[in-house]
PDB file of N, CA and C in Angstrom:
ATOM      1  N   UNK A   1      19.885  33.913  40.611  1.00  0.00           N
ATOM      2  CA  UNK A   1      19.608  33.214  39.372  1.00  0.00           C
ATOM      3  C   UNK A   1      19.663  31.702  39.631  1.00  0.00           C
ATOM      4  N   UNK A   2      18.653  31.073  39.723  1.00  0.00           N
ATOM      5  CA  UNK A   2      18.309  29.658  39.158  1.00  0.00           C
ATOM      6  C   UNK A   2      19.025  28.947  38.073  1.00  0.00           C
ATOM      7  N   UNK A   3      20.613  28.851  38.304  1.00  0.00           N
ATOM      8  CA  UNK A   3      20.784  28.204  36.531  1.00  0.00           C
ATOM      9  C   UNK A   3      20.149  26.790  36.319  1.00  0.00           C
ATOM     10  N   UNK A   4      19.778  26.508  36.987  1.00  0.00           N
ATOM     11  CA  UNK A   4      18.433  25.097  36.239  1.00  0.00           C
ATOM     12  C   UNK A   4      17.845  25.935  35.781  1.00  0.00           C
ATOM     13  N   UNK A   5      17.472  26.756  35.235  1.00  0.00           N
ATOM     14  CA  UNK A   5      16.301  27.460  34.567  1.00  0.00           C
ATOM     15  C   UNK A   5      16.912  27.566  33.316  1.00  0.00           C
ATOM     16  N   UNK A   6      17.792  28.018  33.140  1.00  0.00           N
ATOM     17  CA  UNK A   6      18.937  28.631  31.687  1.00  0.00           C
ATOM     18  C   UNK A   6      18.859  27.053  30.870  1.00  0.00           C
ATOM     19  N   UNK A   7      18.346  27.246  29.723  1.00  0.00           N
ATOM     20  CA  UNK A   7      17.254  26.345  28.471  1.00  0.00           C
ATOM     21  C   UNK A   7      18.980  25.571  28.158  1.00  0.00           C
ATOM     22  N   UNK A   8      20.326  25.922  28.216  1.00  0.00           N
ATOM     23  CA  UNK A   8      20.921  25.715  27.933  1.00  0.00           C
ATOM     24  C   UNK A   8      21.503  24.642  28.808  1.00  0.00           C
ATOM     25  N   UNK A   9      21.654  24.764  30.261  1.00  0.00           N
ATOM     26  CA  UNK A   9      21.931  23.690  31.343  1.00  0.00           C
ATOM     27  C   UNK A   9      20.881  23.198  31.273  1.00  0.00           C
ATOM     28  N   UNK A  10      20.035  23.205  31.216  1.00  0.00           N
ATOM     29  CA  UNK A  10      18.696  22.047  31.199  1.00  0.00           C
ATOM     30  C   UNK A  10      18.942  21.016  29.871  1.00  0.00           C
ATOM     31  N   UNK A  11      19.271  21.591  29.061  1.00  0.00           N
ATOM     32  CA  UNK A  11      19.473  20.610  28.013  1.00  0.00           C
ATOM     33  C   UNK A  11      20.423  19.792  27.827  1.00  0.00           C
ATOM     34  N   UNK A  12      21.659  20.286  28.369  1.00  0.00           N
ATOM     35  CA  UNK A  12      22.947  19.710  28.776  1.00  0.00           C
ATOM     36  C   UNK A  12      22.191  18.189  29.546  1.00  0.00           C
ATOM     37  N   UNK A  13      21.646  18.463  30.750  1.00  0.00           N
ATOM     38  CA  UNK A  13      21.630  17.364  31.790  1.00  0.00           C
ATOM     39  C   UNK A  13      20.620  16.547  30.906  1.00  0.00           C
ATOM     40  N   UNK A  14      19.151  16.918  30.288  1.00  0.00           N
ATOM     41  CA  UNK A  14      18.560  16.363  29.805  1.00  0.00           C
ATOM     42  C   UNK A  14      19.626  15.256  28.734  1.00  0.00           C
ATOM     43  N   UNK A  15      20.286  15.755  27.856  1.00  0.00           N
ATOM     44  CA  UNK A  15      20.948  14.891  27.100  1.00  0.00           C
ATOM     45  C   UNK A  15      22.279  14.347  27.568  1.00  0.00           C
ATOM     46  N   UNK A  16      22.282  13.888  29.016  1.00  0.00           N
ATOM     47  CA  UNK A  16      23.372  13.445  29.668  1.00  0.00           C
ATOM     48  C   UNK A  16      24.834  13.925  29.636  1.00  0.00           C
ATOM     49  N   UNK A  17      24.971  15.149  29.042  1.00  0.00           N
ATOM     50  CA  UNK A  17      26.131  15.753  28.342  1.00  0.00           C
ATOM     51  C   UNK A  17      26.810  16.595  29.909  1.00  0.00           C
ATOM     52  N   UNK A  18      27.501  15.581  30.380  1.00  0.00           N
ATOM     53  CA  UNK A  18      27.682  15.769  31.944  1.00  0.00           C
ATOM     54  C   UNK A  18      29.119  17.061  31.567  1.00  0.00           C
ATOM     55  N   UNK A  19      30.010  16.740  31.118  1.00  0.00           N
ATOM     56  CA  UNK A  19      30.866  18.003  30.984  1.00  0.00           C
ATOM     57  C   UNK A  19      30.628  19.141  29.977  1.00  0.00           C
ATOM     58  N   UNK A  20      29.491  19.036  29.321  1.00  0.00           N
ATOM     59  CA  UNK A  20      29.519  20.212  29.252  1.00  0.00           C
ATOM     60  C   UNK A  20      28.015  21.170  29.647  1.00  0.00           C
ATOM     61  N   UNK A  21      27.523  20.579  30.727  1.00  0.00           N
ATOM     62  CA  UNK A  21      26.755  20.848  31.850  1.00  0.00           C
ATOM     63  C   UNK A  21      27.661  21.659  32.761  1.00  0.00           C
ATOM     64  N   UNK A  22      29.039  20.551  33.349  1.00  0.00           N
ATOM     65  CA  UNK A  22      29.685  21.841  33.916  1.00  0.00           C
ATOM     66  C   UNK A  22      30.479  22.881  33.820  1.00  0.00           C
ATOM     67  N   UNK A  23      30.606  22.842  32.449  1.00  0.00           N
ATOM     68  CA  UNK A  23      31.052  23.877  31.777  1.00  0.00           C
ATOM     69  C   UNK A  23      30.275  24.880  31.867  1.00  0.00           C
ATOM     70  N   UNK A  24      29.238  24.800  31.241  1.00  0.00           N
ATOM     71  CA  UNK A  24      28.156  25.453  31.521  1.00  0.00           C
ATOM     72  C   UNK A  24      27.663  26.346  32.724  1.00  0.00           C
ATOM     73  N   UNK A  25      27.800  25.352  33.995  1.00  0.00           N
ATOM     74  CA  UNK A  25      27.354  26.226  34.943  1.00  0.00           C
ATOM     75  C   UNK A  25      28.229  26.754  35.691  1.00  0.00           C
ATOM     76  N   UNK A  26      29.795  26.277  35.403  1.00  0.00           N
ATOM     77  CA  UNK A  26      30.737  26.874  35.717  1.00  0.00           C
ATOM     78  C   UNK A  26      30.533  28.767  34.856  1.00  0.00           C
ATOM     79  N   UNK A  27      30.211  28.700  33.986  1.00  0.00           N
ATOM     80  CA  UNK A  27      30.475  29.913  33.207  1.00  0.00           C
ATOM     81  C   UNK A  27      29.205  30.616  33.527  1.00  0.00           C
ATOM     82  N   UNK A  28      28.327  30.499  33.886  1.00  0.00           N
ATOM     83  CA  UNK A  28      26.906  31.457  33.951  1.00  0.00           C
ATOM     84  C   UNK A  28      26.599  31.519  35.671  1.00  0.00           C
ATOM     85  N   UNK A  29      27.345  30.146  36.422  1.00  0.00           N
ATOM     86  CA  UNK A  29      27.749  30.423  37.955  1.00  0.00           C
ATOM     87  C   UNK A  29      28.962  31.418  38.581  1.00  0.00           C
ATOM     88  N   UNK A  30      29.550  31.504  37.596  1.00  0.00           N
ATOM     89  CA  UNK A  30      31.002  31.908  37.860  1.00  0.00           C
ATOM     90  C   UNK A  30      32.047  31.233  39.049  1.00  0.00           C
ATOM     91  N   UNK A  31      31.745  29.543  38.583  1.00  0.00           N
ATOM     92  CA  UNK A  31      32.145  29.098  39.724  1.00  0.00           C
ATOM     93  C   UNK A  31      33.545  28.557  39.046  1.00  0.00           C
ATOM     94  N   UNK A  32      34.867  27.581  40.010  1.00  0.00           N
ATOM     95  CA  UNK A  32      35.947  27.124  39.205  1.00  0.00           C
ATOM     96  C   UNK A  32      35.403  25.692  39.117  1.00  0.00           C
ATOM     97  N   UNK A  33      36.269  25.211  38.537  1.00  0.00           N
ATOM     98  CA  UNK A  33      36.375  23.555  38.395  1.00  0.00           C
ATOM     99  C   UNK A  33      36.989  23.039  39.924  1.00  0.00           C
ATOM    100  N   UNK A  34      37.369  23.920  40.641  1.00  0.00           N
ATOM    101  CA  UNK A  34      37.668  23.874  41.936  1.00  0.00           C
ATOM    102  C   UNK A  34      36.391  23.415  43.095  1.00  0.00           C
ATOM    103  N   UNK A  35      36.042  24.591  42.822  1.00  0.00           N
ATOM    104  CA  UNK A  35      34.171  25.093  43.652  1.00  0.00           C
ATOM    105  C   UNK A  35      33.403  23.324  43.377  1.00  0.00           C
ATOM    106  N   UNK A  36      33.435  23.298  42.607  1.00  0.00           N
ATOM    107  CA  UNK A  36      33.087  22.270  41.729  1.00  0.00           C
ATOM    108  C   UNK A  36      33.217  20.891  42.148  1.00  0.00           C
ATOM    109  N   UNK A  37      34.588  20.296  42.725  1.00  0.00           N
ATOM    110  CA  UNK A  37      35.504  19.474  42.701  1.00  0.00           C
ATOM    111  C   UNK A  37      34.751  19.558  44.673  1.00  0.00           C
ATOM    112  N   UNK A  38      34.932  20.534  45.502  1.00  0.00           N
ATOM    113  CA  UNK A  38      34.651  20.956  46.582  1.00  0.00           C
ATOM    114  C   UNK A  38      33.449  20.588  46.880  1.00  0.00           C
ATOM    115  N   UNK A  39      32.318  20.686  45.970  1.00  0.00           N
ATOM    116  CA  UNK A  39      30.791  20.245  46.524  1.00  0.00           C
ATOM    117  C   UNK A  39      30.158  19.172  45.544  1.00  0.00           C
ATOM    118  N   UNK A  40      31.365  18.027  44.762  1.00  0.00           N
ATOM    119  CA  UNK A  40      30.804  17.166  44.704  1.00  0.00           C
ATOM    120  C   UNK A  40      31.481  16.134  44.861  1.00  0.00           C
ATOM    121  N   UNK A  41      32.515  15.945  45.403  1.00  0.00           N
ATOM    122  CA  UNK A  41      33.874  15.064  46.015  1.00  0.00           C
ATOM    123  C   UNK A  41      34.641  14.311  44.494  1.00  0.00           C
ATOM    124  N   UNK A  42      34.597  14.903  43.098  1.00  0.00           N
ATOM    125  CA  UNK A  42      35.201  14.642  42.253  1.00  0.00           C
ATOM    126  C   UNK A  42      36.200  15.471  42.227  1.00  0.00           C
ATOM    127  N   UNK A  43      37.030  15.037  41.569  1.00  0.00           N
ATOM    128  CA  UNK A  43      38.870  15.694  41.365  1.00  0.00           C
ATOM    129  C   UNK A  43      38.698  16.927  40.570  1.00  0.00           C
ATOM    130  N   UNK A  44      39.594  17.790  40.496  1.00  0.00           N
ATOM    131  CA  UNK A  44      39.470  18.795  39.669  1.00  0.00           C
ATOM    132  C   UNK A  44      39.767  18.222  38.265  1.00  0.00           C
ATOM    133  N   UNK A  45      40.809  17.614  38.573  1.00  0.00           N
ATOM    134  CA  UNK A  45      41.310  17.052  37.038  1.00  0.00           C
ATOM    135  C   UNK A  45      40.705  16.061  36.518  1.00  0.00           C
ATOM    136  N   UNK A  46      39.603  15.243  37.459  1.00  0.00           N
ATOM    137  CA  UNK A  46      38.545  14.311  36.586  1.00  0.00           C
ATOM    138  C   UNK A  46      37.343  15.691  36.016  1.00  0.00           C
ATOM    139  N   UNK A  47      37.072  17.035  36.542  1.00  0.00           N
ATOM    140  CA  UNK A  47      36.355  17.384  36.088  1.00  0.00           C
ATOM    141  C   UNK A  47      37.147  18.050  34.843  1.00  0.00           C
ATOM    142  N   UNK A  48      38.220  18.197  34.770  1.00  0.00           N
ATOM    143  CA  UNK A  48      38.467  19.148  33.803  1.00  0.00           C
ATOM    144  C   UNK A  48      38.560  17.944  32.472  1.00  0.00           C
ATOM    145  N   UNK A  49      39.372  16.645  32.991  1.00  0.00           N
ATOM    146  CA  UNK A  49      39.047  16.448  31.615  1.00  0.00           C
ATOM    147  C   UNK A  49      37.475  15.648  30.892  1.00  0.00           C
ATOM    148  N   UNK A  50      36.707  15.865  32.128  1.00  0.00           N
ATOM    149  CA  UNK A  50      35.517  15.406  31.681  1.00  0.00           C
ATOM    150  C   UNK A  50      35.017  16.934  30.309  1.00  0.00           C
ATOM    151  N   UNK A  51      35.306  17.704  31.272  1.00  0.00           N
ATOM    152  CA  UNK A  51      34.759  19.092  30.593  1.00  0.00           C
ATOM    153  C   UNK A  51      35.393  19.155  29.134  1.00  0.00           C
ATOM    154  N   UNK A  52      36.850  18.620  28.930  1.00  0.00           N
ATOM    155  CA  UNK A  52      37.207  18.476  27.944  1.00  0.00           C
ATOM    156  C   UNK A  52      36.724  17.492  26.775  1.00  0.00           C
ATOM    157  N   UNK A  53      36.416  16.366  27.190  1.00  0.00           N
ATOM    158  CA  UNK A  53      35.778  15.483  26.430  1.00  0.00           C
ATOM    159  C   UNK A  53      37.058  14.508  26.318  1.00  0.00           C
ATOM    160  N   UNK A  54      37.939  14.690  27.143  1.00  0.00           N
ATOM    161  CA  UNK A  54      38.796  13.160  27.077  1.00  0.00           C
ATOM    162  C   UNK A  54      38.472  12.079  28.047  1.00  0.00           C
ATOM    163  N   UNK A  55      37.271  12.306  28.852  1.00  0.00           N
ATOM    164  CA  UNK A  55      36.506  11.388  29.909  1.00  0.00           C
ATOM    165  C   UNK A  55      35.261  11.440  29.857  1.00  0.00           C
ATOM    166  N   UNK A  56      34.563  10.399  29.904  1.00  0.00           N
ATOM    167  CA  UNK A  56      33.097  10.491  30.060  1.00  0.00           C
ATOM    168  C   UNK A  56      32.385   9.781  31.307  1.00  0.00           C
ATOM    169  N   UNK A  57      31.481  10.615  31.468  1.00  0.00           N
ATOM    170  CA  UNK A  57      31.506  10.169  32.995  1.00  0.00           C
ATOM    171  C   UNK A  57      30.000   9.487  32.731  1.00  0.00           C
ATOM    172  N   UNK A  58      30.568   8.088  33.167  1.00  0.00           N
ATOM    173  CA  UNK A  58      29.502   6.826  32.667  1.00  0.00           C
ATOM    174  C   UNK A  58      29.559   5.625  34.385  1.00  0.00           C
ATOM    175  N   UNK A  59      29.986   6.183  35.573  1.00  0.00           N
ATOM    176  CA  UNK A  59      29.984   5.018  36.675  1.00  0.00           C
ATOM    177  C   UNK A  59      29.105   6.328  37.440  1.00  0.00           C
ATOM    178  N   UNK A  60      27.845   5.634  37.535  1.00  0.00           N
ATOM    179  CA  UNK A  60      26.919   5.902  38.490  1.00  0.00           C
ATOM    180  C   UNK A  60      26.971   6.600  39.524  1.00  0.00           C
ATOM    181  N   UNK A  61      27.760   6.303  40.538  1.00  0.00           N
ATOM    182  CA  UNK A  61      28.029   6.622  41.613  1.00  0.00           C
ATOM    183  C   UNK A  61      28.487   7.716  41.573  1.00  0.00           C
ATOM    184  N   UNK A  62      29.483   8.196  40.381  1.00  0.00           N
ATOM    185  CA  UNK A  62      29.708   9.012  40.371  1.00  0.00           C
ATOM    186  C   UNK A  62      28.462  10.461  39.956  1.00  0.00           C
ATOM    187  N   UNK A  63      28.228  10.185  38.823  1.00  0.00           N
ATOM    188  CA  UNK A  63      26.972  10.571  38.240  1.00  0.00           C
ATOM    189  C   UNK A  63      25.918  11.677  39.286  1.00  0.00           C
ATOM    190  N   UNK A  64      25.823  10.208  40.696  1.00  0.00           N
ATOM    191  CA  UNK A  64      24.826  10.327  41.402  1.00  0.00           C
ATOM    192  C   UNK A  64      25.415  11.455  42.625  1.00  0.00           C
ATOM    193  N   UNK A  65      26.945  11.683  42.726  1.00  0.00           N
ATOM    194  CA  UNK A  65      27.616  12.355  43.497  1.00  0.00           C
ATOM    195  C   UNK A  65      27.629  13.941  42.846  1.00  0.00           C
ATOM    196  N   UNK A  66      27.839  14.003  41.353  1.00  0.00           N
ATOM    197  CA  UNK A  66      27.526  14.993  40.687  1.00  0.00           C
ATOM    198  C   UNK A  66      26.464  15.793  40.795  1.00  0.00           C
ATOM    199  N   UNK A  67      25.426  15.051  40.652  1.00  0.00           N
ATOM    200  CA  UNK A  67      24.255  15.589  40.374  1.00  0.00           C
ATOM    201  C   UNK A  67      23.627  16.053  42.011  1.00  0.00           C
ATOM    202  N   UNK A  68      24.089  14.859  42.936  1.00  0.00           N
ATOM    203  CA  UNK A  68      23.673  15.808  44.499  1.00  0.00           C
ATOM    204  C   UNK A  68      24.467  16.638  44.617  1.00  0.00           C
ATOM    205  N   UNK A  69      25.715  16.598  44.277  1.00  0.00           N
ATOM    206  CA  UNK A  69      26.823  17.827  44.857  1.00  0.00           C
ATOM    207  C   UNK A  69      26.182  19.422  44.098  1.00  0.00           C
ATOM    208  N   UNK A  70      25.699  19.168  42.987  1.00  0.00           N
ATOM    209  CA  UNK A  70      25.239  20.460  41.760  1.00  0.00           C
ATOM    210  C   UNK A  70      24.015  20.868  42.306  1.00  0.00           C
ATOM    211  N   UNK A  71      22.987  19.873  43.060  1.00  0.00           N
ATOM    212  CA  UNK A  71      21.542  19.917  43.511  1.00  0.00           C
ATOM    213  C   UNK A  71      20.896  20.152  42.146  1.00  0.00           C
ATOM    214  N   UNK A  72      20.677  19.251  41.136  1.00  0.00           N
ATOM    215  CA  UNK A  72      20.157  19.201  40.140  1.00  0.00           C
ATOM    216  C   UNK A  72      18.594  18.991  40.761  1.00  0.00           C
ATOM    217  N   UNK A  73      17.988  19.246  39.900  1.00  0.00           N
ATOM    218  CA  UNK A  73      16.208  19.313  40.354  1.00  0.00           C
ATOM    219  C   UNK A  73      15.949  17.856  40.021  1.00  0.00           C
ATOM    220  N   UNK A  74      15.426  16.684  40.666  1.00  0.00           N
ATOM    221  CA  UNK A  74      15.024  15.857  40.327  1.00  0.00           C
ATOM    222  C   UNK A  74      14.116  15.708  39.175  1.00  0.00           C
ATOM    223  N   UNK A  75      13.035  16.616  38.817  1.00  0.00           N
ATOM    224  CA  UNK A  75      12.032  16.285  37.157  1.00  0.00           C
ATOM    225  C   UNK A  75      12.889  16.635  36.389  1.00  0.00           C
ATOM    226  N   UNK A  76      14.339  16.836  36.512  1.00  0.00           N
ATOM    227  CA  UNK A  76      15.578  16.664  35.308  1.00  0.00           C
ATOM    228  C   UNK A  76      15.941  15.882  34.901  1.00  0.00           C
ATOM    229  N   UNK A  77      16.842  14.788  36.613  1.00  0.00           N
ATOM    230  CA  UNK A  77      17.343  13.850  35.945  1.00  0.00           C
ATOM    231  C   UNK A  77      16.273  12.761  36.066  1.00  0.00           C
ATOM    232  N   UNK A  78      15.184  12.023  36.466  1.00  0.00           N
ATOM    233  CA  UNK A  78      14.702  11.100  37.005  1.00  0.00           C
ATOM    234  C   UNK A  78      15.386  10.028  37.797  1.00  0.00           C
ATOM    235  N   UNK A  79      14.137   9.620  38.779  1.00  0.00           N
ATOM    236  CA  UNK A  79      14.926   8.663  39.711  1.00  0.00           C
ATOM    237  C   UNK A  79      15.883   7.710  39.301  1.00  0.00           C
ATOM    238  N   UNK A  80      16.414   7.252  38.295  1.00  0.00           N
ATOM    239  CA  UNK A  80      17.313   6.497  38.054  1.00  0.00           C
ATOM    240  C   UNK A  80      18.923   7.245  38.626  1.00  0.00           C
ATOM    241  N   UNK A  81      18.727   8.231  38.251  1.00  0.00           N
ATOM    242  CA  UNK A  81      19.770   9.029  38.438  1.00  0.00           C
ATOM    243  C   UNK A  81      20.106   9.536  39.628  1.00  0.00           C
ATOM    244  N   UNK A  82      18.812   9.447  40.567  1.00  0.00           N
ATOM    245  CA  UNK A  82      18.925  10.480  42.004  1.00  0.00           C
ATOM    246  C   UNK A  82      18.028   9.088  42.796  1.00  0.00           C
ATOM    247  N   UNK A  83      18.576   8.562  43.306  1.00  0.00           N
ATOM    248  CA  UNK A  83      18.119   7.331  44.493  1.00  0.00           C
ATOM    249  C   UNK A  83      18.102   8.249  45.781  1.00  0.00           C
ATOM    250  N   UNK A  84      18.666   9.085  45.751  1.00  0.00           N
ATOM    251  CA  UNK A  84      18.793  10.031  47.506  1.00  0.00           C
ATOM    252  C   UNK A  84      17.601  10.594  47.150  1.00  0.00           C
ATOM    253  N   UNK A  85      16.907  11.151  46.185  1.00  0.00           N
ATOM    254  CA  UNK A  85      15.473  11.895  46.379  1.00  0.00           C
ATOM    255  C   UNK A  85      14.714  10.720  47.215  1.00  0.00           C
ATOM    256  N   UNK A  86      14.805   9.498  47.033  1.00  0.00           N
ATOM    257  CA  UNK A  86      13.880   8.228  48.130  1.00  0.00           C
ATOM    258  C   UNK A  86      14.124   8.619  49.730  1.00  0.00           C
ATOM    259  N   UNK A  87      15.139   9.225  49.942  1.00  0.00           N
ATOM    260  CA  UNK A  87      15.785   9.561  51.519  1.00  0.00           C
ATOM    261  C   UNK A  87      15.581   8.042  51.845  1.00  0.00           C
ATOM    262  N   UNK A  88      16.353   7.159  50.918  1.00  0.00           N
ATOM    263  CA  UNK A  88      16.756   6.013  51.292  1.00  0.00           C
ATOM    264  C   UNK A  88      18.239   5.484  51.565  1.00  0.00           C
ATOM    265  N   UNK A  89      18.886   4.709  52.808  1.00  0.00           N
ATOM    266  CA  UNK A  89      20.113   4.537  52.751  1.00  0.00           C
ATOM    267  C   UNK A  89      20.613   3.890  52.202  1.00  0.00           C
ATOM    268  N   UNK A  90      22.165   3.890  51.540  1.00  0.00           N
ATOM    269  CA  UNK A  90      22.790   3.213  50.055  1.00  0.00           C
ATOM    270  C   UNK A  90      22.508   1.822  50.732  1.00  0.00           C
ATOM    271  N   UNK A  91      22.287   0.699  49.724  1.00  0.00           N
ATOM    272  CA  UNK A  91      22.652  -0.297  50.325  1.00  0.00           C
ATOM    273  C   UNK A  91      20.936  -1.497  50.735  1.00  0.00           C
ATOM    274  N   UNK A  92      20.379  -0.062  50.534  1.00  0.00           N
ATOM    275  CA  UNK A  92      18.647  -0.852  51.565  1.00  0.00           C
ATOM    276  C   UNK A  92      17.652  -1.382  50.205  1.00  0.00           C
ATOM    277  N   UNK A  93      17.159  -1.900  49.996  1.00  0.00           N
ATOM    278  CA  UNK A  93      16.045  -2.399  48.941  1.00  0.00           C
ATOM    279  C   UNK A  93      14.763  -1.742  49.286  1.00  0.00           C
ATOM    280  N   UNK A  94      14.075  -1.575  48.680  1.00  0.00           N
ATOM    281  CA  UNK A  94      12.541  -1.127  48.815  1.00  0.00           C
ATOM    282  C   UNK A  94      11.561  -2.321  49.539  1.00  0.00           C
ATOM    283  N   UNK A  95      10.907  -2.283  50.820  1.00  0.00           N
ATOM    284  CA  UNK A  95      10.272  -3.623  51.255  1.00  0.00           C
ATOM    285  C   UNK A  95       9.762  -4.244  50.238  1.00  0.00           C
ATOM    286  N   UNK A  96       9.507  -3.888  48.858  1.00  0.00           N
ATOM    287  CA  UNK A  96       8.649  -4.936  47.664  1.00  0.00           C
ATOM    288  C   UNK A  96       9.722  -5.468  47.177  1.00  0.00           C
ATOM    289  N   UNK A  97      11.334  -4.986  46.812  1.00  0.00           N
ATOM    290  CA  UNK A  97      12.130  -5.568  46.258  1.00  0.00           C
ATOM    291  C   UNK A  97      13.125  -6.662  47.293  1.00  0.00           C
ATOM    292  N   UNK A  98      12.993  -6.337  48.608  1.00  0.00           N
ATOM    293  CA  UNK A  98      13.569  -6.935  49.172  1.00  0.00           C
ATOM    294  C   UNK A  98      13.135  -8.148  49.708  1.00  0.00           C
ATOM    295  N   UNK A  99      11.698  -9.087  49.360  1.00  0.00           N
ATOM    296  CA  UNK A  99      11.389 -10.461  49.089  1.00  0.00           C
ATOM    297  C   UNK A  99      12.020 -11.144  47.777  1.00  0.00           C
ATOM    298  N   UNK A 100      12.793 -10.663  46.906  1.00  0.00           N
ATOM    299  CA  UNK A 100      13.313 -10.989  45.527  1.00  0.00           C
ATOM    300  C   UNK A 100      14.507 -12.086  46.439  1.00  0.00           C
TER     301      UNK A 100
END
């Protein structure tokens, strides 16, 4: 099973609703907040209380660690969100941006 497919995690990520995305695919993956914590280098306890709604997860980096660690489909989040779909290294400018 594809859970990017399930209308319900798609809508989650579409509306940036990052914990309860992994709520979500924790429960239809049958994975823990552990599994979780393991393949995207966030804490268990930043995910749990993201999942709770006493954190919101709004620093990028992180975001961007989430969403590669989950392998979200890029026509989900758009490139703002996924700079590694460029297979560019952190840090490098695009040769057009890097005359700025």
């Amino acid at each position: 099973m594809d859970i990017w497919q399930l209308p319900d995690v798609r809508q989650a990520l579409i509306n940036r609703e990052f914990g309860c995305m992994c709520q979500l695919i924790r429960q239809h993956g049958g994975v823990r907040q552990d599994d979780i914590a393991a393949i995207t280098g966030l804490s268990q306890a930043f995910l749990s209380m993201l999942e709770s709604g006493a954190r919101k997860l709004t620093n990028i980096d992180k975001i961007i660690r989430l969403l590669d660690g989950l392998q979200a489909p890029p026509e989900l989040t758009g490139p703002m969100l996924r700079p590694s779909i460029h297979h560019q290294p952190r840090g490098s400018a695009p040769a057009a941006l890097s005359r700025c």
